[in-house]
Protein backbone atom coordinates (compact mmCIF):
# COMPACT_ATOMS: atom_id res chain seq x y z
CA UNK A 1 1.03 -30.26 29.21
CA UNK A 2 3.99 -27.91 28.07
CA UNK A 3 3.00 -25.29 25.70
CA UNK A 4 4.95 -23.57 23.28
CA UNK A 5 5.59 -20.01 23.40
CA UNK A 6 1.99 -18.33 23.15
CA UNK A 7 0.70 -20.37 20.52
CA UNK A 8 -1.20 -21.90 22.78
CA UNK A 9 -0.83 -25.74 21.56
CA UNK A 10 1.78 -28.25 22.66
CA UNK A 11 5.60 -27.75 21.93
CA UNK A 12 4.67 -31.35 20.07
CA UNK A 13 2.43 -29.91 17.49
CA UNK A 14 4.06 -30.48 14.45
CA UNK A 15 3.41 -27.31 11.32
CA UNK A 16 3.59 -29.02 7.96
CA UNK A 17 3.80 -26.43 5.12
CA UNK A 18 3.29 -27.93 1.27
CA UNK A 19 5.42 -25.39 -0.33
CA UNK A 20 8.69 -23.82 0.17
CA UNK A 21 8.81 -20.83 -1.79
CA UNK A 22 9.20 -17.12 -0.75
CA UNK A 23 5.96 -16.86 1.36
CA UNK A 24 6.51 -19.88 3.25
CA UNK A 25 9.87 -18.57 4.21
CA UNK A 26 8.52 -15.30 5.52
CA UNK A 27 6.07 -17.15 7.57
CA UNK A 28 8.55 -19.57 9.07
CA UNK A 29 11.35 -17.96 9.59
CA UNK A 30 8.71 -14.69 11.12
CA UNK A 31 7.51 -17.41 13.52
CA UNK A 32 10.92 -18.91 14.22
CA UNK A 33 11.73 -15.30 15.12
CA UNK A 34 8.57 -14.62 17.49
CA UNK A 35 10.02 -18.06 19.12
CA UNK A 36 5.83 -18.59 18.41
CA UNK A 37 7.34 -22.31 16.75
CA UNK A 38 10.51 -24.55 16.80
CA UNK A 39 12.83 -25.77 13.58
CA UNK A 40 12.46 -29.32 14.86
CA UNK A 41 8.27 -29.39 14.56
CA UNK A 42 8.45 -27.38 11.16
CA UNK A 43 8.03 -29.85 8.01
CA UNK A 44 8.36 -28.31 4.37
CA UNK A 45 7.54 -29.84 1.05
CA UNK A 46 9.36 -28.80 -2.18
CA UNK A 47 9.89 -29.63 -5.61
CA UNK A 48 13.96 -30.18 -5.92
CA UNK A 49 16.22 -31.36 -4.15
CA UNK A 50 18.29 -27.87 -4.61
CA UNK A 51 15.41 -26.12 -2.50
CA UNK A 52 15.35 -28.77 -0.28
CA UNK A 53 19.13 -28.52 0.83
CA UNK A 54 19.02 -24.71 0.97
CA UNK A 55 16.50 -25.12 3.99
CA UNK A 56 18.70 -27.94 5.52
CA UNK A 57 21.35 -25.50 5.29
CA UNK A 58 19.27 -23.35 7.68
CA UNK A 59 18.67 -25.88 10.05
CA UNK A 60 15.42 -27.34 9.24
CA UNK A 61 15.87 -31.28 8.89
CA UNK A 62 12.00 -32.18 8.20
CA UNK A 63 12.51 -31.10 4.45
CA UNK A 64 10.87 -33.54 1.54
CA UNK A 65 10.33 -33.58 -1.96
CA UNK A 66 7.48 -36.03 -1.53
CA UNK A 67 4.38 -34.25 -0.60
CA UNK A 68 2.79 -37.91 0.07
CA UNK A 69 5.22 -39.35 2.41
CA UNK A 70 5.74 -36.18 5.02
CA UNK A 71 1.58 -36.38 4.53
CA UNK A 72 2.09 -39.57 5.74
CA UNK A 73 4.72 -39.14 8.13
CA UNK A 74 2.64 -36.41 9.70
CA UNK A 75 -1.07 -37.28 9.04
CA UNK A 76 -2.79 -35.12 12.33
CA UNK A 77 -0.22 -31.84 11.92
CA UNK A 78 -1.21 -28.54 11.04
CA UNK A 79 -1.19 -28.70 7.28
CA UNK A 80 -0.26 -24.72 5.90
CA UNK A 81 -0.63 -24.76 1.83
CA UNK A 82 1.63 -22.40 0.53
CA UNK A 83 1.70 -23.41 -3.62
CA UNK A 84 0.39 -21.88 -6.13
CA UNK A 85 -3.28 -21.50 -7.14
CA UNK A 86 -2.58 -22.85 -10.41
CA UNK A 87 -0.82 -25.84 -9.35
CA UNK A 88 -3.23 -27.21 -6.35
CA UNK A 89 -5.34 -29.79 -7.80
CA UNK A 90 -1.55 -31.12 -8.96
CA UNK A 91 -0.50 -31.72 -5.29
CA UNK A 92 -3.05 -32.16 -4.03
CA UNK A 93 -4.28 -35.48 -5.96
CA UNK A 94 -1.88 -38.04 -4.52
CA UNK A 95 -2.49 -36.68 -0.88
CA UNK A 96 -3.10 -39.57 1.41
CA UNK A 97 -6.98 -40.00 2.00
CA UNK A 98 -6.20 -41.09 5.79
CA UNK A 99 -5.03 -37.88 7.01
CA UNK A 100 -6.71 -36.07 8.85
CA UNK A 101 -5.27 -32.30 10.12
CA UNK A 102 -5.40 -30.70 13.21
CA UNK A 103 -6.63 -27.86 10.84
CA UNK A 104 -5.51 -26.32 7.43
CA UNK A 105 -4.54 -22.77 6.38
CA UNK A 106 -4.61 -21.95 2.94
CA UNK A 107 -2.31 -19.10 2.15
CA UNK A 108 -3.27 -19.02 -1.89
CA UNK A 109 -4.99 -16.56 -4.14
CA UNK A 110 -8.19 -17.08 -5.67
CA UNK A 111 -9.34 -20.05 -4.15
CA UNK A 112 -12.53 -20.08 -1.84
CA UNK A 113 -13.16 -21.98 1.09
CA UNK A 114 -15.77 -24.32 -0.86
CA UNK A 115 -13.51 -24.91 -3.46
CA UNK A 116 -10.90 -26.30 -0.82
CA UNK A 117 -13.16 -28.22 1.06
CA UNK A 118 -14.34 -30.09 -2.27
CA UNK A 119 -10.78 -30.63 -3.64
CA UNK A 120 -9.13 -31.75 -0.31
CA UNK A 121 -10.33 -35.69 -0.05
CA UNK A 122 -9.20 -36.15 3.72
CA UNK A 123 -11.44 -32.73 4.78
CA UNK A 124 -13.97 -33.75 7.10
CA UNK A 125 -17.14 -31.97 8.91
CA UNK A 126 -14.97 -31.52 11.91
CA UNK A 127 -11.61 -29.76 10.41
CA UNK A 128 -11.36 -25.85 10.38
CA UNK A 129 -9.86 -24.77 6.60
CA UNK A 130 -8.44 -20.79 6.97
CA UNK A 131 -7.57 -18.57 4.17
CA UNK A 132 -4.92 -16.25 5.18
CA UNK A 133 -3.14 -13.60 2.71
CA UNK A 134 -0.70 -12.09 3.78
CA UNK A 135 2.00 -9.52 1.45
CA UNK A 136 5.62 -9.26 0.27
CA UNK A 137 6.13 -7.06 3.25
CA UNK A 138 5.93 -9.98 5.61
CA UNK A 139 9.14 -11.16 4.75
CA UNK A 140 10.54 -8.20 6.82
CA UNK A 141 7.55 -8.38 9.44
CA UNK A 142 5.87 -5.38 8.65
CA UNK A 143 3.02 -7.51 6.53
CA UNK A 144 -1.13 -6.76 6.23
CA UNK A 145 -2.74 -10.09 5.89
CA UNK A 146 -6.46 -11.22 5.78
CA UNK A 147 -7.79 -14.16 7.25
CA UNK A 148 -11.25 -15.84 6.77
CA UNK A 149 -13.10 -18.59 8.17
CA UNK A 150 -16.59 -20.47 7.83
CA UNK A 151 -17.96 -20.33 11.43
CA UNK A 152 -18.87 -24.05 12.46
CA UNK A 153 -20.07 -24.63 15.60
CA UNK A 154 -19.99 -28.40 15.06
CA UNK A 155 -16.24 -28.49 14.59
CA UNK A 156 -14.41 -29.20 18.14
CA UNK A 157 -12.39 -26.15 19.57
CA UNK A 158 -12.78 -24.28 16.50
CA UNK A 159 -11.90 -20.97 17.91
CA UNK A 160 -8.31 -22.40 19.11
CA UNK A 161 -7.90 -22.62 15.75
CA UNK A 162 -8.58 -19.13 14.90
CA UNK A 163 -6.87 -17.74 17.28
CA UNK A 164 -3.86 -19.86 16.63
CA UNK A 165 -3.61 -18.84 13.01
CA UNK A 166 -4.54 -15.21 14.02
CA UNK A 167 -0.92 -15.58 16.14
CA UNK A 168 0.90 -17.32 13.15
CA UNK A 169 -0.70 -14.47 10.87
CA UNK A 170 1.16 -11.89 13.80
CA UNK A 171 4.22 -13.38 14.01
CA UNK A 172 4.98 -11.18 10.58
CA UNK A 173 2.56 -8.08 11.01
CA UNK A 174 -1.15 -7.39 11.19
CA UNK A 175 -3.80 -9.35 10.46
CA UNK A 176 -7.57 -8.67 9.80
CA UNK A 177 -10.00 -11.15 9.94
CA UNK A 178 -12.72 -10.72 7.61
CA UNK A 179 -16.28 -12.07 6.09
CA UNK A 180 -15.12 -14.34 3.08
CA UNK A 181 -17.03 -12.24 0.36
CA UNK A 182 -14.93 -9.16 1.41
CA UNK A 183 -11.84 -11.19 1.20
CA UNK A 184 -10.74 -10.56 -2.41
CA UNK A 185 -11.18 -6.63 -2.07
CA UNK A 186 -9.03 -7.13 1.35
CA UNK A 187 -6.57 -9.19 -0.63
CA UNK A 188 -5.87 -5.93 -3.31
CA UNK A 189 -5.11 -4.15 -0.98
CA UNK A 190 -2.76 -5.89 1.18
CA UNK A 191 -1.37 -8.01 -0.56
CA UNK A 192 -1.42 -6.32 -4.53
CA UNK A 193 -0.92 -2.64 -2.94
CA UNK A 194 2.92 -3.04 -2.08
CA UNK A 195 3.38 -3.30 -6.11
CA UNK A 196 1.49 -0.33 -7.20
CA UNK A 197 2.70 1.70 -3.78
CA UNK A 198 6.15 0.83 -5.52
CA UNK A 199 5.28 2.63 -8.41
CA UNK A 200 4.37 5.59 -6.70
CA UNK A 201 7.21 5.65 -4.76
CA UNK A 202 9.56 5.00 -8.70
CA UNK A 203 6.99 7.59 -9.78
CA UNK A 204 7.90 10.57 -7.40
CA UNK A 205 11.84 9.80 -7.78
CA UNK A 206 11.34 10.00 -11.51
CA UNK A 207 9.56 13.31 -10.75
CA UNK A 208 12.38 15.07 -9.01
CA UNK A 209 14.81 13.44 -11.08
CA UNK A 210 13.14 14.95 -13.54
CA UNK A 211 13.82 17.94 -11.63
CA UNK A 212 17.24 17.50 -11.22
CA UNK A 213 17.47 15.64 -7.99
CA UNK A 214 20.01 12.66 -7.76
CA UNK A 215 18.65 9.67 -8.37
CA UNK A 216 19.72 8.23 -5.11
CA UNK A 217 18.66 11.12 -2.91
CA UNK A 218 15.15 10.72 -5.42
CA UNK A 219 14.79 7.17 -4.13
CA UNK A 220 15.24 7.64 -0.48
CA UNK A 221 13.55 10.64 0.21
CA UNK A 222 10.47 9.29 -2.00
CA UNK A 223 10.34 6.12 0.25
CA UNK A 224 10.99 7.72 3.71
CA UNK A 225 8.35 9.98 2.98
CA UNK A 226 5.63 7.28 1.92
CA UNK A 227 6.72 5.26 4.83
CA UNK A 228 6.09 8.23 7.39
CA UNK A 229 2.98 9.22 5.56
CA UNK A 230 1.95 5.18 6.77
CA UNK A 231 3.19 6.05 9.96
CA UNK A 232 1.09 9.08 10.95
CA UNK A 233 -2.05 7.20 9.81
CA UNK A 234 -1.81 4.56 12.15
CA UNK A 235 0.55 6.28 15.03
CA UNK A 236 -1.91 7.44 17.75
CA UNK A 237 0.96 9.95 18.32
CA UNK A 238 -0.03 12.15 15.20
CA UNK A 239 -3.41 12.59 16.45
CA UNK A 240 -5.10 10.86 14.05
CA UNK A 241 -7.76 8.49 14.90
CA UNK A 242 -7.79 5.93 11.73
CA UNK A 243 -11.21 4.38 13.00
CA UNK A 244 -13.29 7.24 12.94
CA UNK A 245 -11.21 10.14 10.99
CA UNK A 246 -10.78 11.12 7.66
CA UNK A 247 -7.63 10.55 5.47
CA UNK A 248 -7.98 14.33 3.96
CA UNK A 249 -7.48 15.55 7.70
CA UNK A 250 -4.33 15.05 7.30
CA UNK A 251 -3.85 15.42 3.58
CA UNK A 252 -5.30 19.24 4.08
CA UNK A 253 -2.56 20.01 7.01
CA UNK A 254 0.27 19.20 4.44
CA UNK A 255 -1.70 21.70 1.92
CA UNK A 256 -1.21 25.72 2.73
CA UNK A 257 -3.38 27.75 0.87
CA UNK A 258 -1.59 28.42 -2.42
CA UNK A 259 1.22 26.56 -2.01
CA UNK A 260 3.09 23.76 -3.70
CA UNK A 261 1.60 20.91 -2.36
CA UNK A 262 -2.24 21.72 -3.26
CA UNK A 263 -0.88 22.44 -6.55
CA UNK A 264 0.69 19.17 -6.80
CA UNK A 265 -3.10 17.62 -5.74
CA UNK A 266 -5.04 19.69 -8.46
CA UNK A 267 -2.16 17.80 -10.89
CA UNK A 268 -3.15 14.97 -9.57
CA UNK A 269 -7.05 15.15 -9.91
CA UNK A 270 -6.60 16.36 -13.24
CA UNK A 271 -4.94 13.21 -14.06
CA UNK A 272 -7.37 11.15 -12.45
CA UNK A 273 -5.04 9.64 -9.69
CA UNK A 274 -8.08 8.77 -7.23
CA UNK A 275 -9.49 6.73 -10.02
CA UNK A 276 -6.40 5.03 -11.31
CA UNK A 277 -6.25 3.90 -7.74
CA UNK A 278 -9.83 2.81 -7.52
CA UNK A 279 -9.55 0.63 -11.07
CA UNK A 280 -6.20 -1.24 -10.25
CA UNK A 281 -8.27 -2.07 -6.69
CA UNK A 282 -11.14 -3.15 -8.44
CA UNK A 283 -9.71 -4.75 -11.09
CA UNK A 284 -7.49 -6.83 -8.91
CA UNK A 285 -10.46 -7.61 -6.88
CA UNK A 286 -12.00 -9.11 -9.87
CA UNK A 287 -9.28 -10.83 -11.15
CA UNK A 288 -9.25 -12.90 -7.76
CA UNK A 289 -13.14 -13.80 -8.36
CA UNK A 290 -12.82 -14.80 -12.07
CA UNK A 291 -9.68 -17.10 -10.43
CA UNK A 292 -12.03 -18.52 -7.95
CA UNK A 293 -14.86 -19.35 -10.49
CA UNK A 294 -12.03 -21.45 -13.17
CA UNK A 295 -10.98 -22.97 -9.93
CA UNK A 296 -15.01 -24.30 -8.57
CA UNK A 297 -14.60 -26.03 -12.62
């Protein structure tokens, strides 16, 4: 049997994603680009007929605005739900009770693997539902997603599955795969974290703006230097082991004895920066579990 490149199913397997909004596009068009799957076996559902010509226009036929008939169309794809949390008992209620999915990856906020096993009416014993998360920065490949799973060993070739999402989850940048009840606190900080590192990065333009700095020169040197900060932590190259050292190894090489920067960090711990952090982490992470509760109602 021909396989496609790497994913390790047929070139025939057919990837049916309900939703065609900005997520979905990062995944697709990441995968299209890893060659890891093929216009002609994407489907994608979407509300208008404006959205749906826009991904004609990129040369992906399979387009509907009729969640129901491409369910129908393609009852035993791979079914990828990419709407929003608030919206999912909406689309979901006129899916087709007949179908029956190769396996499903849910890539929304807030919603627990029970939850989508109770609401989907086609889910049997024997289909694998994912969650995956990934973050805005997948739409240029450099994403951090999570990905959870309920371990089944009564559900056939189970692990393909995994590993096949754990590819799809690749084709736009790393992936962890994690225990469910660590999922939401993975969630803040890959996929909330771009926001607030945004901030930062406005934050220390504004600073030397401030300063006198040109706002342009401000905005580039604040995000280079963010962006190489990322770089040494996870570039064996610096030296830095990011399994089993310390982020202040590398915070106290930046800090000379008297200098500016340690001066900067005593600003910063006066201000409580380390537990601003810490709240908007925590405080996402608890926003996803009061989301999960109103969504087990």
């Amino acid at each position: 049997m021909t396989k496609s490149s790497g994913n390790g199913f047929p070139d025939s397997t057919n990837l049916v994603f309900i939703g065609g909004g900005n997520m979905a596009a990062a995944l697709i068009k990441g995968c299209e680009k890893k060659e890891f799957i093929r216009k002609e076996n994407v489907s994608i559902s979407v509300q208008t007929e404006k959205s749906a010509q826009k991904w004609r226009n990129q040369g992906y036929q399979n387009v509907f605005t009729n969640t129901l008939e491409m369910l129908d169309k393609y009852p035993t794809a791979i079914y990828v739900i990419c709407v929003k949390p608030q919206v999912f008992e909406e689309v979901v209620s006129s899916w087709p009770v007949n179908s029956r999915p190769r396996f499903i990856i849910s890539v929304m906020a807030g919603v627990p693997l029970k939850t989508l096993s109770a609401k989907l009416p086609f889910v049997s014993g024997n289909t694998t539902i994912i969650r995956l998360m990934p973050n805005v920065a997948s739409s240029i490949g450099s994403g951090a997603s999570t990905l959870c799973y309920e371990k089944n060993e009564k559900i056939d070739d189970q692990a393909s599955s995994i590993e096949y999402a754990r590819k799809f989850a690749e084709c736009v940048g790393t992936v962890e795969i994690i225990p469910e009840r660590c999922f939401n606190a993975a969630m803040a900080i890959g996929g909330s974290s771009p926001a607030w590192t945004f901030m930062y990065i406005e934050s220390l333009a504004d600073g030397a703006v401030a300063q006198g700095l040109g706002r342009a020169e401000a905005k580039r040197l604040a995000a280079q230097a963010v962006l190489g900060a990322a770089q040494m932590l996870l570039n064996t190259d610096s030296g830095f082991d990011i399994e089993t050292q310390h982020f202040a190894l590398l915070k106290d090489k930046v800090c000379s004895p008297g200098g500016t920067t340690i001066e900067g960090v005593r600003a910063l711990e006066k201000n409580g920066f380390r537990s601003a952090v810490i709240e908007a982490v925590v405080a996402a992470s608890k926003k996803a579990d009061d989301m999960a509760k109103m969504m087990e109602k």
